[in-house]
Protein backbone atom coordinates (compact mmCIF):
# COMPACT_ATOMS: atom_id res chain seq x y z
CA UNK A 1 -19.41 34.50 -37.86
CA UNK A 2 -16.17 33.18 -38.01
CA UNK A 3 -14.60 33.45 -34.73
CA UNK A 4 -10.86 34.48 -34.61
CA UNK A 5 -7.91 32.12 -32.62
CA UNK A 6 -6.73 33.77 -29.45
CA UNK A 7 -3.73 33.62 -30.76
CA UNK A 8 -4.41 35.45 -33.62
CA UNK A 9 -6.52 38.60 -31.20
CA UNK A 10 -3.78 38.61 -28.96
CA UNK A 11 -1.28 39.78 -31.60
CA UNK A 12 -3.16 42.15 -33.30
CA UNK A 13 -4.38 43.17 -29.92
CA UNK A 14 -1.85 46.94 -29.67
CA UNK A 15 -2.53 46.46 -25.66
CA UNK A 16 -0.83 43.11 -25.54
CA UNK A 17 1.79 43.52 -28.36
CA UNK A 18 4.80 45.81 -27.50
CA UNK A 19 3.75 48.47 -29.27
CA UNK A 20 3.26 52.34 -27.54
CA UNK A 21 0.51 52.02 -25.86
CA UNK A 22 -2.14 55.25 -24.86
CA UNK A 23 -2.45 56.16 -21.37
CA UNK A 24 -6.09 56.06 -21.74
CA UNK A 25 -6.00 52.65 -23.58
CA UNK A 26 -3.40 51.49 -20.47
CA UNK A 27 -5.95 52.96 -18.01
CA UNK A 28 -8.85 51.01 -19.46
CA UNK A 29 -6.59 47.62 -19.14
CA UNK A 30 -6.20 48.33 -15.42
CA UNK A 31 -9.81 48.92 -14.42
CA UNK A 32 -11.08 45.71 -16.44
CA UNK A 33 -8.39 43.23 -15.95
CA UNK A 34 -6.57 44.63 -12.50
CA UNK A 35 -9.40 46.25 -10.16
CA UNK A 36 -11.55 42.99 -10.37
CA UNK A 37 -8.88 41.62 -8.66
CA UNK A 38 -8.47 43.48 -5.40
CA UNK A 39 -10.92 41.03 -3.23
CA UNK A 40 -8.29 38.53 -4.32
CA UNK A 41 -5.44 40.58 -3.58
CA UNK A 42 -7.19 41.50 -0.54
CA UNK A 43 -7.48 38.54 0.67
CA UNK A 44 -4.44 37.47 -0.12
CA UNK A 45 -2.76 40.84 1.81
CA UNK A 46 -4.53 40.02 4.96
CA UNK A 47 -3.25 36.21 4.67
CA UNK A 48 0.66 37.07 4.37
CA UNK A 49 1.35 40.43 6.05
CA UNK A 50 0.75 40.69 9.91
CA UNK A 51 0.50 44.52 9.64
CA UNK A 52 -3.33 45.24 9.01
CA UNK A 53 -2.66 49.09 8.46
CA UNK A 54 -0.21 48.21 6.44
CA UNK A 55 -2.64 46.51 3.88
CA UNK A 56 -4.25 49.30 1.97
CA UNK A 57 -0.78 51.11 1.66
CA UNK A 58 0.57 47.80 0.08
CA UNK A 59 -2.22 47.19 -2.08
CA UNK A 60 -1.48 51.21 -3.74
CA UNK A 61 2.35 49.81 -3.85
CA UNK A 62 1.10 46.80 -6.03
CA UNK A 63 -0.75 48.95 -8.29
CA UNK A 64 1.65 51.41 -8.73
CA UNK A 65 4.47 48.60 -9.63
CA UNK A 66 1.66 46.84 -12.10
CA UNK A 67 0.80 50.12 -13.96
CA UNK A 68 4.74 50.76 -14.43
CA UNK A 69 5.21 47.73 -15.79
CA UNK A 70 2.44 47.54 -18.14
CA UNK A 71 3.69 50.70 -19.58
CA UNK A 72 6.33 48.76 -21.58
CA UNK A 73 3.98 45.66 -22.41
CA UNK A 74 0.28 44.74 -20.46
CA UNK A 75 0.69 41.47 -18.71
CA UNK A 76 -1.52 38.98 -20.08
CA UNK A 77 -3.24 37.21 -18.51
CA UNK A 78 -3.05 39.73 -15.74
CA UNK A 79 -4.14 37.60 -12.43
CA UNK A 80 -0.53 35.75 -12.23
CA UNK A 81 1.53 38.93 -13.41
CA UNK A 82 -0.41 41.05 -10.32
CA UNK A 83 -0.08 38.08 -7.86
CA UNK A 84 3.89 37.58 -8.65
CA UNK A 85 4.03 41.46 -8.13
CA UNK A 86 2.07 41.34 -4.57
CA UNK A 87 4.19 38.50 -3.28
CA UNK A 88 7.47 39.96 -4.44
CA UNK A 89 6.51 42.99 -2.90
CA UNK A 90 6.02 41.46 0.83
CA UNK A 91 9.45 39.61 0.45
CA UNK A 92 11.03 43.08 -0.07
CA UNK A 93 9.33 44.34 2.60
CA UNK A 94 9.91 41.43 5.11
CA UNK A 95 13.34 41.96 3.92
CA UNK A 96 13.55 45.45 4.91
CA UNK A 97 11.71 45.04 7.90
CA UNK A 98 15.39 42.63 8.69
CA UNK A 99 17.54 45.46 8.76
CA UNK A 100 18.78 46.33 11.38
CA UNK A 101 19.27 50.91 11.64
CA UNK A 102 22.98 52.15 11.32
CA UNK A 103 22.06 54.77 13.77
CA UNK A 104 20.71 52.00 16.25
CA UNK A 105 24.04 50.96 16.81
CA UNK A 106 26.84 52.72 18.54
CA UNK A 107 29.72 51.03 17.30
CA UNK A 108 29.60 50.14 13.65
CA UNK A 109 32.70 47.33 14.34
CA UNK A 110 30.08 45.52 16.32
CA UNK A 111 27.61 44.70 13.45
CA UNK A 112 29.29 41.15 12.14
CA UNK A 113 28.43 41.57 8.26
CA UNK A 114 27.81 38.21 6.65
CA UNK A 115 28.50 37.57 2.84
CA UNK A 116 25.98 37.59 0.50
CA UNK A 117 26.87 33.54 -0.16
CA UNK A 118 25.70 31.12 2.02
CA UNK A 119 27.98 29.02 4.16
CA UNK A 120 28.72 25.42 3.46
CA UNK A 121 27.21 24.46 6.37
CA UNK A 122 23.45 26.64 5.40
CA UNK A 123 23.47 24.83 2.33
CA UNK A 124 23.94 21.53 3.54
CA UNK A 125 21.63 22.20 6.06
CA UNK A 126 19.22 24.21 3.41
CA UNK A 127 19.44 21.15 1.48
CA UNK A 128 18.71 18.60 4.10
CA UNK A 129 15.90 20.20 4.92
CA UNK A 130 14.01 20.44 1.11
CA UNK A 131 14.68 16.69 1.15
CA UNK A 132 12.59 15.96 4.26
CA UNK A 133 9.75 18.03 3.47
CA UNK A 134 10.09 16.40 -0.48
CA UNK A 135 9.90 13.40 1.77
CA UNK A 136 7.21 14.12 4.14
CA UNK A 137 5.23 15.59 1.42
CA UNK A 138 5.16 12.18 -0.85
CA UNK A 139 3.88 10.78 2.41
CA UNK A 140 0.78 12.46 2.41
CA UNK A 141 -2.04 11.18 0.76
CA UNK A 142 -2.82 12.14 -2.66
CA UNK A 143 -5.38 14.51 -2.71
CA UNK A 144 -3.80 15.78 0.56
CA UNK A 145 -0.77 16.71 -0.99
CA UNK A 146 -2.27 17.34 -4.40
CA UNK A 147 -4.42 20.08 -2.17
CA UNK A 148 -1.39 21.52 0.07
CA UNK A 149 0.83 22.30 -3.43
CA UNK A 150 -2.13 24.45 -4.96
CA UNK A 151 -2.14 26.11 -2.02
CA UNK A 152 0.99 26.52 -1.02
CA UNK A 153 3.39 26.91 -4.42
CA UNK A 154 0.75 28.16 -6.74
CA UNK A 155 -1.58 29.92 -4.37
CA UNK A 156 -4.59 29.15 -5.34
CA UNK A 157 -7.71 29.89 -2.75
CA UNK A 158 -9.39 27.78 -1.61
CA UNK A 159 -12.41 28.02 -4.08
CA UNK A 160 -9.75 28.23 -7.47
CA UNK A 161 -8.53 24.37 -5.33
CA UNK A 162 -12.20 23.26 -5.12
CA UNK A 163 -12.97 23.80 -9.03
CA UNK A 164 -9.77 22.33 -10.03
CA UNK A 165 -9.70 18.76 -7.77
CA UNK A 166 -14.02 19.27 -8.85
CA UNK A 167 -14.29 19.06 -4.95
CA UNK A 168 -16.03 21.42 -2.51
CA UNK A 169 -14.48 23.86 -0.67
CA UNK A 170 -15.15 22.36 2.73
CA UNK A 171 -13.22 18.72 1.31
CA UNK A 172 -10.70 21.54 0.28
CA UNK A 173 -10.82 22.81 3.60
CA UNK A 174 -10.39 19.59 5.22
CA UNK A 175 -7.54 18.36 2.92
CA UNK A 176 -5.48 21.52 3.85
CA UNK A 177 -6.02 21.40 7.59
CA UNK A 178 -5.28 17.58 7.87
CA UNK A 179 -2.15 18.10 5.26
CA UNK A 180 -0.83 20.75 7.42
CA UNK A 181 -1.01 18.74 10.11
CA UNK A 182 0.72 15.50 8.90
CA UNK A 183 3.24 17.90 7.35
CA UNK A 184 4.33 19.24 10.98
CA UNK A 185 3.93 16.06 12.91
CA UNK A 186 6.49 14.52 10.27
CA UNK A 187 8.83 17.57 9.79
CA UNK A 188 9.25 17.70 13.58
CA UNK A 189 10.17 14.07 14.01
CA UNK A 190 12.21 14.29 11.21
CA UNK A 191 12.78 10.35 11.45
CA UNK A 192 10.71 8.66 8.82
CA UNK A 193 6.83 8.68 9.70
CA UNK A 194 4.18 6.36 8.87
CA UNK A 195 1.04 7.91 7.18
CA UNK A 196 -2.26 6.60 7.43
CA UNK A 197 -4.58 7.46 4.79
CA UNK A 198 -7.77 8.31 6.18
């Protein structure tokens, strides 16, 4: 048997082309390529929202946005496209948690609205502050800092960081912990710092 290029299966695939897709055909998407993900997403809830009640309602909110989406054109591959949704989800909602009630304040003359641009002065600042942690994090050793970015800008877990460094997940473990902890020591000095590779 000849076997066919993904490529190829992917376009001629009516789920993952923009054509109309069937609810039941949209339904069958969610529970094979979505559900299998919610220890994931789970897990990933717990980690970034303080709220533990919270966590099941958020995880519905996450669905709901995914299926709405996918109604125009299924994700693929789904894990990234649900992830992206979950984390922009908490920023809205840390956002909103921010706000500070009209009716909580007496006098609305009080409230000193800021612009939507940020001042000189946050940018520099904003700035300043990317460049030392750019700095502190080419400090770190390698496979420190190679572990600390696949945790921290592509969220990975800690097992996904084990089978891509081809590590185990206690190294991974260790990596991230002593990372962490070179990345605070140096950030709160914020003169330059001397690493030691272990």
């Amino acid at each position: 048997m000849v076997e066919t290029p993904e490529t190829t299966r992917e376009t001629n695939d009516p789920r993952l082309s923009g054509a109309a897709l069937s609810t039941r055909d949209l339904k069958a998407w969610f529970v094979s390529e979505v559900l299998p993900l919610e220890p994931e997403l789970m897990q990933f809830l717990r980690h970034s929202w303080r709220h533990a009640p919270d966590i099941a309602d958020l995880r519905q909110d996450i669905y709901v946005r995914v299926f709405e989406a996918a109604q125009a054109q299924i994700p693929n591959p789904a894990k990234p496209f649900v992830f992206t949704v979950a984390r922009n989800l908490l920023i809205d909602r840390f956002r909103r948690e921010r706000i500070i009630p009209i009716d909580g304040v007496p006098d609305l003359e009080e409230i000193d609205v800021a612009s939507d641009a940020p001042l000189p002065d946050r940018s520099v600042i904003a700035r300043d502050e990317l460049r030392h942690l750019q700095a502190a994090l080419d400090k770190l050793p390698p496979r420190c800092r190679e572990a600390v970015l696949l945790r921290q800008v592509e969220g990975l877990t800690r097992r996904e960081i084990a089978q891509r460094m081809g590590i185990s997940e206690l190294t991974v473990r260790a990596h991230l912990n002593d990372g962490t902890k070179l990345l605070i020591n140096m950030l709160q000095d914020h003169s330059p710092a001397t690493v030691v590779t272990p």
